[in-house]
Protein backbone atom coordinates (compact mmCIF):
# COMPACT_ATOMS: atom_id res chain seq x y z
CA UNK A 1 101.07 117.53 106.58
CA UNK A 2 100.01 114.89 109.04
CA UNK A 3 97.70 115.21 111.42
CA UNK A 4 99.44 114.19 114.72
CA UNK A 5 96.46 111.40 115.33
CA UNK A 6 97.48 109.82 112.20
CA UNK A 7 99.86 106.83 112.07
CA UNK A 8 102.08 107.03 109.41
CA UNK A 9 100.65 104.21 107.30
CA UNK A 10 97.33 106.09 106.80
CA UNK A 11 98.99 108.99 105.69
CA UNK A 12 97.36 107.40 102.06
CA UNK A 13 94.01 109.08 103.00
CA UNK A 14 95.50 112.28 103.44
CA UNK A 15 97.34 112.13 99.93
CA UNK A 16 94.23 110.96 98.22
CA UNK A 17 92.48 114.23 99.61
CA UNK A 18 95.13 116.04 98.38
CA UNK A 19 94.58 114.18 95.37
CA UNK A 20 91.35 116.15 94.78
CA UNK A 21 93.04 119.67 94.75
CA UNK A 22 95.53 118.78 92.26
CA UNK A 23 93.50 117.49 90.05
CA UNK A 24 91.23 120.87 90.17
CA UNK A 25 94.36 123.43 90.10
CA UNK A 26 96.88 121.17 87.67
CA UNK A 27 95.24 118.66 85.76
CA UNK A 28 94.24 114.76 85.87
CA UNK A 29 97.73 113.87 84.63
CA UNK A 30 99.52 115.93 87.33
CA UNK A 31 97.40 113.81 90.22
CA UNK A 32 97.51 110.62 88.87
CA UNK A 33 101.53 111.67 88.69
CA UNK A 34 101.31 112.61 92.36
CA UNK A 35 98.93 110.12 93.76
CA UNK A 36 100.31 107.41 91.64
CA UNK A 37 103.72 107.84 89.97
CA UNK A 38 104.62 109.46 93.31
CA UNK A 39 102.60 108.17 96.31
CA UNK A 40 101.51 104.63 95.39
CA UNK A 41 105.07 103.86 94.53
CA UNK A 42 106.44 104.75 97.76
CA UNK A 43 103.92 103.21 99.72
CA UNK A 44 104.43 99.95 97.94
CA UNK A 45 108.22 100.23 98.47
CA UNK A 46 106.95 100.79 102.48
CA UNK A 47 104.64 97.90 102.29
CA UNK A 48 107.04 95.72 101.01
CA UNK A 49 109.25 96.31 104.54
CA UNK A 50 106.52 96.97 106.87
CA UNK A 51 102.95 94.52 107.55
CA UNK A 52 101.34 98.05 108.60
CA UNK A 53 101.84 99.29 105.54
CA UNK A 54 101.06 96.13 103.55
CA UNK A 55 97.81 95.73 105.33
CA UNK A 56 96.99 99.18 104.25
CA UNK A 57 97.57 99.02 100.39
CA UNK A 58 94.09 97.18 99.17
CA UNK A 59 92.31 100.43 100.97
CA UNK A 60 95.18 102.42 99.32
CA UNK A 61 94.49 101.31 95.91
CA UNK A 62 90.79 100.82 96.45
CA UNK A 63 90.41 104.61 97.21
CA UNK A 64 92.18 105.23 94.23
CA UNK A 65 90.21 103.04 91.63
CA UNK A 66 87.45 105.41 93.46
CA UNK A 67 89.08 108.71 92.38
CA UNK A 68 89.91 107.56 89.31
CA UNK A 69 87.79 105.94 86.11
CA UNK A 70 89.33 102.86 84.95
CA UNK A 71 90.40 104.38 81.57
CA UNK A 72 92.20 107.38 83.28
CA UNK A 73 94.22 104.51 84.93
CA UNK A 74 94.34 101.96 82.49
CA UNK A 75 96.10 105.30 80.28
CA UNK A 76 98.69 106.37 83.00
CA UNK A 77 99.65 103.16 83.63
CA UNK A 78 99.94 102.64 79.69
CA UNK A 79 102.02 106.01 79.24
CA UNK A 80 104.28 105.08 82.39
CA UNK A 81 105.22 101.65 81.08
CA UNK A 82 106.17 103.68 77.40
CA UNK A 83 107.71 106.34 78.60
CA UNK A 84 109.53 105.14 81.78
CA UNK A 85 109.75 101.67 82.23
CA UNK A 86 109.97 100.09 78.80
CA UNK A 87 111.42 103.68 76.73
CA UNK A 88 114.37 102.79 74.87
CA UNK A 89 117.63 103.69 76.68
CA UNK A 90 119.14 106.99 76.16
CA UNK A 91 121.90 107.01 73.40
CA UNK A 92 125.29 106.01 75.05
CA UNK A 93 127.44 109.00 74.99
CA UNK A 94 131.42 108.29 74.38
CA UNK A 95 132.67 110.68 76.77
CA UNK A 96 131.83 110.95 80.94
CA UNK A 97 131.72 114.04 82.43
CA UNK A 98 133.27 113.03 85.54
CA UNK A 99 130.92 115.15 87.91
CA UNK A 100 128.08 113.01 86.36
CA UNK A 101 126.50 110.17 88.07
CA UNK A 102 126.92 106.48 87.70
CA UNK A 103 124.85 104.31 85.63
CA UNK A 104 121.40 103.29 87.58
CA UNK A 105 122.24 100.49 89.61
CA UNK A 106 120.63 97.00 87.37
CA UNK A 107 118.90 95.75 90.09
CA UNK A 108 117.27 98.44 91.52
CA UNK A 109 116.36 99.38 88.20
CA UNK A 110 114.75 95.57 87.96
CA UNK A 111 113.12 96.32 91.42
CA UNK A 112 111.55 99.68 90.31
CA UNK A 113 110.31 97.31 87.09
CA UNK A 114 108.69 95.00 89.07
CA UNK A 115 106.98 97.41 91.66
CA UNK A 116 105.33 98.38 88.40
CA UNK A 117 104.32 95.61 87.56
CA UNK A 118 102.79 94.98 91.10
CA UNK A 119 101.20 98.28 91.18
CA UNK A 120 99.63 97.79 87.68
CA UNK A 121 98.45 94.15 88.36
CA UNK A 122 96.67 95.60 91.59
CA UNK A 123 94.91 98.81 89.35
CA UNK A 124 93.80 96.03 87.52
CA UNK A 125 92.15 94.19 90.39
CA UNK A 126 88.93 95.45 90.16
């Protein structure tokens, strides 16, 4: 997917190109899904562990808030926080199946929360 002059931490512009595809063959919510529920996140996990990557992230999110109108953001955003971060939990069930995984770890879980909250706070920027 990358081209071989690329360094890894600009691998962003590529995904925002792709960006442009999937939003003609699949839909606004399935890029925003990719670009942001997907990419963003991942880079922000990257940037938080690497100053390439950090130094990277206000042209990251700047090239978004150009693919993107503020509403179409401001709604994703609004429908990730519902239905993933904030959703109630799922109903407890009494019985384990003992193939199934382990709870989410707590603190990754609190992690995840606050790379949202990072992510929408720099959306929000402009």
């Amino acid at each position: 997917m990358s081209n071989p002059s690329t360094t890894f931490h600009k691998i962003w512009i590529e995904q925002c190109a792709a960006t442009e595809d999937i939003r003609e063959q699949f839909g606004t919510r399935n890029a925003l899904d990719y670009l942001i529920g997907e990419k963003l996140f991942s880079f922000v996990m990257a940037a938080e562990q690497d100053s390439e990557f950090a130094a990277e992230l206000p042209a990251f999110v700047a090239a978004i808030q150009r693919l993107f109108p503020a509403e179409e953001i401001r709604e994703y955003l609004d429908h990730l926080e519902n239905t993933k971060f904030l959703a109630p939990p799922e109903p407890e069930i009494e019985e384990r199946d003992e193939d199934e995984p382990w709870p989410a770890n707590p603190v990754l879980g609190a992690a995840e929360l606050l790379r949202f909250s990072r992510i929408r706070q720099l959306l929000r920027s402009w």
